[in-house]
N, C-alpha and C. Protein backbone atom coordinates (compact mmCIF):
# COMPACT_ATOMS: atom_id res chain seq x y z
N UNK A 1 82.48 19.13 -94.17
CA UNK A 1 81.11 18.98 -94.63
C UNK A 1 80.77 20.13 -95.57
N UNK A 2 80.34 19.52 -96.78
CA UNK A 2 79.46 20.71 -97.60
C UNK A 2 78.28 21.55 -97.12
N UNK A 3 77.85 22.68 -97.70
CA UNK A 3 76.78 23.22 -97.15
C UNK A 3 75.55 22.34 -97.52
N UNK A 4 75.57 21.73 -98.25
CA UNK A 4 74.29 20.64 -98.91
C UNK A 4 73.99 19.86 -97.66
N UNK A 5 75.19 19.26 -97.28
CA UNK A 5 75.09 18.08 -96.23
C UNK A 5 74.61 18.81 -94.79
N UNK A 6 75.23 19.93 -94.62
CA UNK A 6 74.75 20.13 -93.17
C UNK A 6 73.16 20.66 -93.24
N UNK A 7 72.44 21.09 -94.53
CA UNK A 7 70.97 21.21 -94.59
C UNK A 7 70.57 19.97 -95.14
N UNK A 8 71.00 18.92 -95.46
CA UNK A 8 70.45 17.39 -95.30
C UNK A 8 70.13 17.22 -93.25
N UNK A 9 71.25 17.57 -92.62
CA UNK A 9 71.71 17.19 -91.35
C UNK A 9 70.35 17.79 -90.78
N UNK A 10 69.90 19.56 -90.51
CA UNK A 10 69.43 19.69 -90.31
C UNK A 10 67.79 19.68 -90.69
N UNK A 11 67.53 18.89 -92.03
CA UNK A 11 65.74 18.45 -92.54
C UNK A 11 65.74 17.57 -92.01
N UNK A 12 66.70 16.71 -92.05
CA UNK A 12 66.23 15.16 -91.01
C UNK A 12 66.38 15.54 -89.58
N UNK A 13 67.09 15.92 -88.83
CA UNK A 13 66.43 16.66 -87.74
C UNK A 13 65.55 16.99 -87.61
N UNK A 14 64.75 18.09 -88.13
CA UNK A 14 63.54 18.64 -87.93
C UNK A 14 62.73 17.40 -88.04
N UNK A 15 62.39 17.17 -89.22
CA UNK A 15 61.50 15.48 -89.53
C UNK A 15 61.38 15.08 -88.51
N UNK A 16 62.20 14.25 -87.69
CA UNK A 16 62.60 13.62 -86.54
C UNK A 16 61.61 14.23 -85.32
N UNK A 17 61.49 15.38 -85.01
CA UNK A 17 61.70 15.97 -83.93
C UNK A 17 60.04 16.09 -84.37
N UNK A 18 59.99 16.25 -85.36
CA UNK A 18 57.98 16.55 -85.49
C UNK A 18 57.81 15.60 -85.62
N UNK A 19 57.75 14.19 -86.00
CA UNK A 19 57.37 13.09 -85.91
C UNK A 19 57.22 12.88 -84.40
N UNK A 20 58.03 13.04 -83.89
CA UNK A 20 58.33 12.42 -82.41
C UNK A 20 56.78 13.45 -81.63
N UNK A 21 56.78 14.86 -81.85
CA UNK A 21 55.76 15.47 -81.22
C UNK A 21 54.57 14.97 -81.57
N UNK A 22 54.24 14.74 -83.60
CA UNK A 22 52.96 14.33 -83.45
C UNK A 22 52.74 13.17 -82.98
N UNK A 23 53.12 12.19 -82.72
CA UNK A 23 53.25 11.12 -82.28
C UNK A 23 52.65 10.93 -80.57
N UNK A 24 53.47 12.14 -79.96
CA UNK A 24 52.67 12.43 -78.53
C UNK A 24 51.57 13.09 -78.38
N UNK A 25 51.41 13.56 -79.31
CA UNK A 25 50.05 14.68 -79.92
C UNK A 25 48.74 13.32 -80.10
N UNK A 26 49.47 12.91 -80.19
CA UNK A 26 48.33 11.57 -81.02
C UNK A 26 47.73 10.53 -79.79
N UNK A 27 47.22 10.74 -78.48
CA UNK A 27 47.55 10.09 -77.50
C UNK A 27 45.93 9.54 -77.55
N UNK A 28 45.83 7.88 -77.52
CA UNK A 28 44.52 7.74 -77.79
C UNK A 28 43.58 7.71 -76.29
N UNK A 29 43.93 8.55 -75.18
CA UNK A 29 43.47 8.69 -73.99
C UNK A 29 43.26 7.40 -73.06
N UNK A 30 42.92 7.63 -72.04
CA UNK A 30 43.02 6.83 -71.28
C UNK A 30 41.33 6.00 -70.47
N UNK A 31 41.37 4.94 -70.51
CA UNK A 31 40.68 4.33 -69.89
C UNK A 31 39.98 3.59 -68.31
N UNK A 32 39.78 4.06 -67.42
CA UNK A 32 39.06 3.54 -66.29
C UNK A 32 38.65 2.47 -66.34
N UNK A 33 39.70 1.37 -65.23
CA UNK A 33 38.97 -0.07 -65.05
C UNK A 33 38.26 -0.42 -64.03
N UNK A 34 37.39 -0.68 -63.30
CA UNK A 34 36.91 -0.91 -61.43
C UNK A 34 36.83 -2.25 -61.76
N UNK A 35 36.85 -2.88 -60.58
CA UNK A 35 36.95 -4.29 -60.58
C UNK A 35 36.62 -4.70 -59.05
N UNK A 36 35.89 -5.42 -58.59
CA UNK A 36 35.91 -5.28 -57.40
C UNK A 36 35.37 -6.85 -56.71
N UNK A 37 36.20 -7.78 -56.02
CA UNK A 37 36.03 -9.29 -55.80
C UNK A 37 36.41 -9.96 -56.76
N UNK A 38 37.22 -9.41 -58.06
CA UNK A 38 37.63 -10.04 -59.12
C UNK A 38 36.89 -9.90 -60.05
N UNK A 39 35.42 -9.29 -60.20
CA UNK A 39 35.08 -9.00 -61.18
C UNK A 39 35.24 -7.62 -61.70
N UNK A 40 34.80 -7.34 -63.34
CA UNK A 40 34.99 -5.74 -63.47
C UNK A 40 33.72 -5.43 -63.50
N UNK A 41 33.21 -3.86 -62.82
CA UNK A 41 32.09 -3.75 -62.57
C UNK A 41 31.85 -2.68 -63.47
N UNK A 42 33.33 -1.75 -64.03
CA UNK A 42 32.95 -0.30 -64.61
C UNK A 42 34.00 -0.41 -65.67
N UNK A 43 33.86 -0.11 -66.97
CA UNK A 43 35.03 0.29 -67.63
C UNK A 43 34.73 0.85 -68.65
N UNK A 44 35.23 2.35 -68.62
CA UNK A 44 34.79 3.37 -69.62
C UNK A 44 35.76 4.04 -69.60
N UNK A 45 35.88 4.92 -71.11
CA UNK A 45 36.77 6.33 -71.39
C UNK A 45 36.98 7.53 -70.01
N UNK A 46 37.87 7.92 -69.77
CA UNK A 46 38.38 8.55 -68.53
C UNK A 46 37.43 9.77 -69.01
N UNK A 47 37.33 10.34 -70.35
CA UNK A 47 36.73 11.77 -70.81
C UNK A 47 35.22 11.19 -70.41
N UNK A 48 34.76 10.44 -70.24
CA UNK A 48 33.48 9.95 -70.69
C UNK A 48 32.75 9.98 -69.42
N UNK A 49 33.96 9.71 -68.03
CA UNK A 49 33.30 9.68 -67.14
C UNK A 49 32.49 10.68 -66.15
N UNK A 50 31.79 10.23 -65.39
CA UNK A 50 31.31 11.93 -64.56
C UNK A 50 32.24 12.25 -63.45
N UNK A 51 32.03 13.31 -63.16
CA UNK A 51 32.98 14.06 -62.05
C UNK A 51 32.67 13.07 -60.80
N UNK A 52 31.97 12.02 -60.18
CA UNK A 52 31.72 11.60 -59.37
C UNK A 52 31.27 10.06 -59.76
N UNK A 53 31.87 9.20 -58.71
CA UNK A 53 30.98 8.05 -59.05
C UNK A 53 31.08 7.02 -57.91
N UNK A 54 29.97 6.40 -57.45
CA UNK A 54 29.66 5.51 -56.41
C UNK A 54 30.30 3.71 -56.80
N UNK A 55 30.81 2.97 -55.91
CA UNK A 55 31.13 1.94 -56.60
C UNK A 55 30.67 1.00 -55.27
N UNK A 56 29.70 0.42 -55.50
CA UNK A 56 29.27 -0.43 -54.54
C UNK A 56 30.15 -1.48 -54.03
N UNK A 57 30.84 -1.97 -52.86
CA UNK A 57 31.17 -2.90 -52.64
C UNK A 57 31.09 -3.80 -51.58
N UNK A 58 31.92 -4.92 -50.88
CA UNK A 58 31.59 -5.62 -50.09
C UNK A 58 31.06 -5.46 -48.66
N UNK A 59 31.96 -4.31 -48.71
CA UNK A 59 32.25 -3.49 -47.15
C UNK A 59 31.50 -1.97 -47.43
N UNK A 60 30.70 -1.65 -48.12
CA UNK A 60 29.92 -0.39 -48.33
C UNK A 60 30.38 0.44 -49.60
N UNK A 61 30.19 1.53 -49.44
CA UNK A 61 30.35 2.29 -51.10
C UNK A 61 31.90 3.09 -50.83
N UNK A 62 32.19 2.70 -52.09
CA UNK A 62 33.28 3.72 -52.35
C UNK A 62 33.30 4.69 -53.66
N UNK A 63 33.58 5.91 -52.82
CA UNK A 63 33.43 6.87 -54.15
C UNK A 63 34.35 7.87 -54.62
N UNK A 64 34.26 7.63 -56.29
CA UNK A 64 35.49 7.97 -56.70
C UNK A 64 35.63 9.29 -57.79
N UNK A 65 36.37 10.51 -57.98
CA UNK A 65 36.32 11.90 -58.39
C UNK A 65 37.11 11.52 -58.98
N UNK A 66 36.59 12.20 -60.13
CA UNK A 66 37.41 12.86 -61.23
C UNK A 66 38.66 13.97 -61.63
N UNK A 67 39.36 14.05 -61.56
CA UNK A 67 40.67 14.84 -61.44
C UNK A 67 40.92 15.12 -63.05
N UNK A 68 41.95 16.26 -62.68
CA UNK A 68 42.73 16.24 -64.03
C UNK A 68 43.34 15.48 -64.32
N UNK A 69 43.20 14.68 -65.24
CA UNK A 69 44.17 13.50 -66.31
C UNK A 69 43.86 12.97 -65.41
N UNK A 70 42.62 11.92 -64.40
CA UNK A 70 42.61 10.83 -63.42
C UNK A 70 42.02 10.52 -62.37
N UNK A 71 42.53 9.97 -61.60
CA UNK A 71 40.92 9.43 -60.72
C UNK A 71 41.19 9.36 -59.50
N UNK A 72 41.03 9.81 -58.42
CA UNK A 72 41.16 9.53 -57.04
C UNK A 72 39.92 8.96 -55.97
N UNK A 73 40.06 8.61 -54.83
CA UNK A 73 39.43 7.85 -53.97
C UNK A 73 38.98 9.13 -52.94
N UNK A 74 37.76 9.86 -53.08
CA UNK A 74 37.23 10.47 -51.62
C UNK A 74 36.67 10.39 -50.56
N UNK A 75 36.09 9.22 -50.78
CA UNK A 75 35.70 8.36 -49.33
C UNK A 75 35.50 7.07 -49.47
N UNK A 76 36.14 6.13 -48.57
CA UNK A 76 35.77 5.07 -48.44
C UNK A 76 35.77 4.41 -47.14
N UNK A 77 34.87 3.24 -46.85
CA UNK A 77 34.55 2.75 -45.73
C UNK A 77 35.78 1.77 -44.93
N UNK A 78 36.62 1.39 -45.83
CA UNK A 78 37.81 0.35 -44.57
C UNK A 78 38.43 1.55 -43.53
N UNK A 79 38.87 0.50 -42.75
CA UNK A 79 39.47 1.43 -41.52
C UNK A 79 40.42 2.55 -41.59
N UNK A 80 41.56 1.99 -42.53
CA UNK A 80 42.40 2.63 -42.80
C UNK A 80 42.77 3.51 -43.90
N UNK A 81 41.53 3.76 -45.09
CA UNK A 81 42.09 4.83 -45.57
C UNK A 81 42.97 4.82 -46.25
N UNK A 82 43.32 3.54 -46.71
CA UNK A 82 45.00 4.32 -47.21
C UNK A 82 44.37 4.82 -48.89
N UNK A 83 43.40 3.99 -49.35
CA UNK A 83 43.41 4.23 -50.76
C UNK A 83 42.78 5.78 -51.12
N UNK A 84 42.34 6.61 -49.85
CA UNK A 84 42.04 7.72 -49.90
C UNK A 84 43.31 8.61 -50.05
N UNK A 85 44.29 8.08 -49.16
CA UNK A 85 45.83 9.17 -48.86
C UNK A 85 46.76 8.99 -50.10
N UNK A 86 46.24 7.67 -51.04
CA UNK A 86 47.58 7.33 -51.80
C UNK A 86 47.20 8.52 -52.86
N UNK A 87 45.94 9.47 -52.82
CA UNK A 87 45.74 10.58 -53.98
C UNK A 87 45.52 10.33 -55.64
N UNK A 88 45.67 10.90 -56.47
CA UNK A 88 44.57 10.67 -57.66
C UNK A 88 46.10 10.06 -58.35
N UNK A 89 45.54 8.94 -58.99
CA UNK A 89 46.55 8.55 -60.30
C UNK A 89 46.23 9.00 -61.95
N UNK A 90 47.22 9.48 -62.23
CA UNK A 90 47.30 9.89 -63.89
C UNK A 90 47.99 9.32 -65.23
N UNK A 91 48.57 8.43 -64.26
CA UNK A 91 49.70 7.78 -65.76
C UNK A 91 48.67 6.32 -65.84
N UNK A 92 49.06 6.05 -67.09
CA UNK A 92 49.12 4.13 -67.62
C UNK A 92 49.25 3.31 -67.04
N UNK A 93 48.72 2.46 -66.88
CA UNK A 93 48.69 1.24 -65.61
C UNK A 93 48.86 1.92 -63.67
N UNK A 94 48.53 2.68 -63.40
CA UNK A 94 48.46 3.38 -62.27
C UNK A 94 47.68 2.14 -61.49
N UNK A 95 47.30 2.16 -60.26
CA UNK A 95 46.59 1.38 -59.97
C UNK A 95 46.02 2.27 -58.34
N UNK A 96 44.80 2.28 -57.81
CA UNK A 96 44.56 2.50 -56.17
C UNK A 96 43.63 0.86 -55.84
N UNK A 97 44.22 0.46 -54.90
CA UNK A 97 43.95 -0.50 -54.74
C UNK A 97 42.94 -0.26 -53.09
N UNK A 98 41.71 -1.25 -52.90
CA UNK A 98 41.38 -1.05 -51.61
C UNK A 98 41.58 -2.79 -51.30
N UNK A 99 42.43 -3.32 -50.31
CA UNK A 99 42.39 -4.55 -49.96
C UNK A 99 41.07 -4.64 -48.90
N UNK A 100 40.49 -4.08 -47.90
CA UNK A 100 39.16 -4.60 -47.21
C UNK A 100 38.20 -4.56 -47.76
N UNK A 101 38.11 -3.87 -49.13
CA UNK A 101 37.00 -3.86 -50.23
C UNK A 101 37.01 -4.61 -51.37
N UNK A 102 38.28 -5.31 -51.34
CA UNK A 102 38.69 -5.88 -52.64
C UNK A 102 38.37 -5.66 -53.88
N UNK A 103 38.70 -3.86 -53.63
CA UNK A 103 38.38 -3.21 -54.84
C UNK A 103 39.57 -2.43 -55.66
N UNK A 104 39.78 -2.55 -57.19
CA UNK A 104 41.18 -2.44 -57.55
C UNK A 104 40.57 -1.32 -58.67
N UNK A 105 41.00 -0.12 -58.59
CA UNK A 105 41.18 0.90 -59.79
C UNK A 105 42.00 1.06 -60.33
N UNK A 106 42.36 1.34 -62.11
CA UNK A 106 43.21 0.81 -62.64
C UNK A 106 43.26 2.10 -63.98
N UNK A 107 43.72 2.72 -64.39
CA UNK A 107 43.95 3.45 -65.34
C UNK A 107 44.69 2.60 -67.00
N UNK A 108 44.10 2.44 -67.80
CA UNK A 108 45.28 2.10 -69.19
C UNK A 108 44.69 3.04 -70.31
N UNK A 109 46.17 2.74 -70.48
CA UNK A 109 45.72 4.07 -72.15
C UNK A 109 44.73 3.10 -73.36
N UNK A 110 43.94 3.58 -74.17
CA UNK A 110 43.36 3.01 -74.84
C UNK A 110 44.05 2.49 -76.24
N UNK A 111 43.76 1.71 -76.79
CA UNK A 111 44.21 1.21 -78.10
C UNK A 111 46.07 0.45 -77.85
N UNK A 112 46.26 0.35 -76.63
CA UNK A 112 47.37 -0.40 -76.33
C UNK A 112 47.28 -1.24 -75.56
N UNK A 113 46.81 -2.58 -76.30
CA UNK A 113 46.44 -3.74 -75.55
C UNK A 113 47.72 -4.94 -75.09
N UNK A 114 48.90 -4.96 -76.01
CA UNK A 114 49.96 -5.49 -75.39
C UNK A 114 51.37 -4.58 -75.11
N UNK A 115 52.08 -4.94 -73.93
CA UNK A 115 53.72 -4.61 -73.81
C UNK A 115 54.08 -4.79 -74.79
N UNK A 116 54.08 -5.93 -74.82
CA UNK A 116 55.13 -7.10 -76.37
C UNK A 116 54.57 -7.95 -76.94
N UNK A 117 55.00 -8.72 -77.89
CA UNK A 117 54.57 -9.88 -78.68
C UNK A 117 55.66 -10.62 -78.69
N UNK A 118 55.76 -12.17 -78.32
CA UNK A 118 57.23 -13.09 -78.26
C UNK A 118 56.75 -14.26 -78.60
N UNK A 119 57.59 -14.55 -79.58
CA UNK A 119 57.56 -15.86 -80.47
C UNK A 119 57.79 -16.55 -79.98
């Protein structure tokens, strides 16, 4: 290899490698879904929301905190609790689900409305 070629080798590298960062840099944040008996009752920007929030449901209130990057369950009325123990979710499609409340919390990133597209 010439010296030309191995500083071709290494600009497209670099290119590469900053594309790829701004690209994660560029993250259009994430969105909060509540839904609860099949309907959606709440759906707003995760930044947007307050540190606290009440979500009325079948079986009494459930209420839900704000975390870093996400959302967890601090009290709720079914017996068991679990959607309190399963702790705060932060990634894309995350989900805390309460089955005696039939209440489903749901995290998606914004501005990515499909997986795929198939002909």
């Amino acid at each position: 290899m010439r010296k030309t070629d191995i500083i071709l080798c290494l600009l497209l590298a670099t290119l590469a490698a900053a594309g790829f960062f701004y690209r994660q840099n560029k993250s259009p944040g994430q969105t909060i879904t509540v839904s609860t008996g099949g309907r959606i009752i709440r759906q707003q920007p995760l930044d947007k929301l307050p540190q606290t929030i009440n979500i009325p449901t079948e079986c009494g209130v459930i209420t839900i905190s704000k975390t870093a990057g996400g959302v967890k369950v601090i009290s709720a009325p079914c017996p068991d609790k679990l959607c309190q123990k399963q702790g705060a979710i932060t990634n894309s499609g995350s989900s805390i689900i309460c089955m005696p409340c039939r209440t489903v919390i749901t995290l998606t990133d914004t501005g990515h409305e499909y997986d795929a597209i198939l002909n």
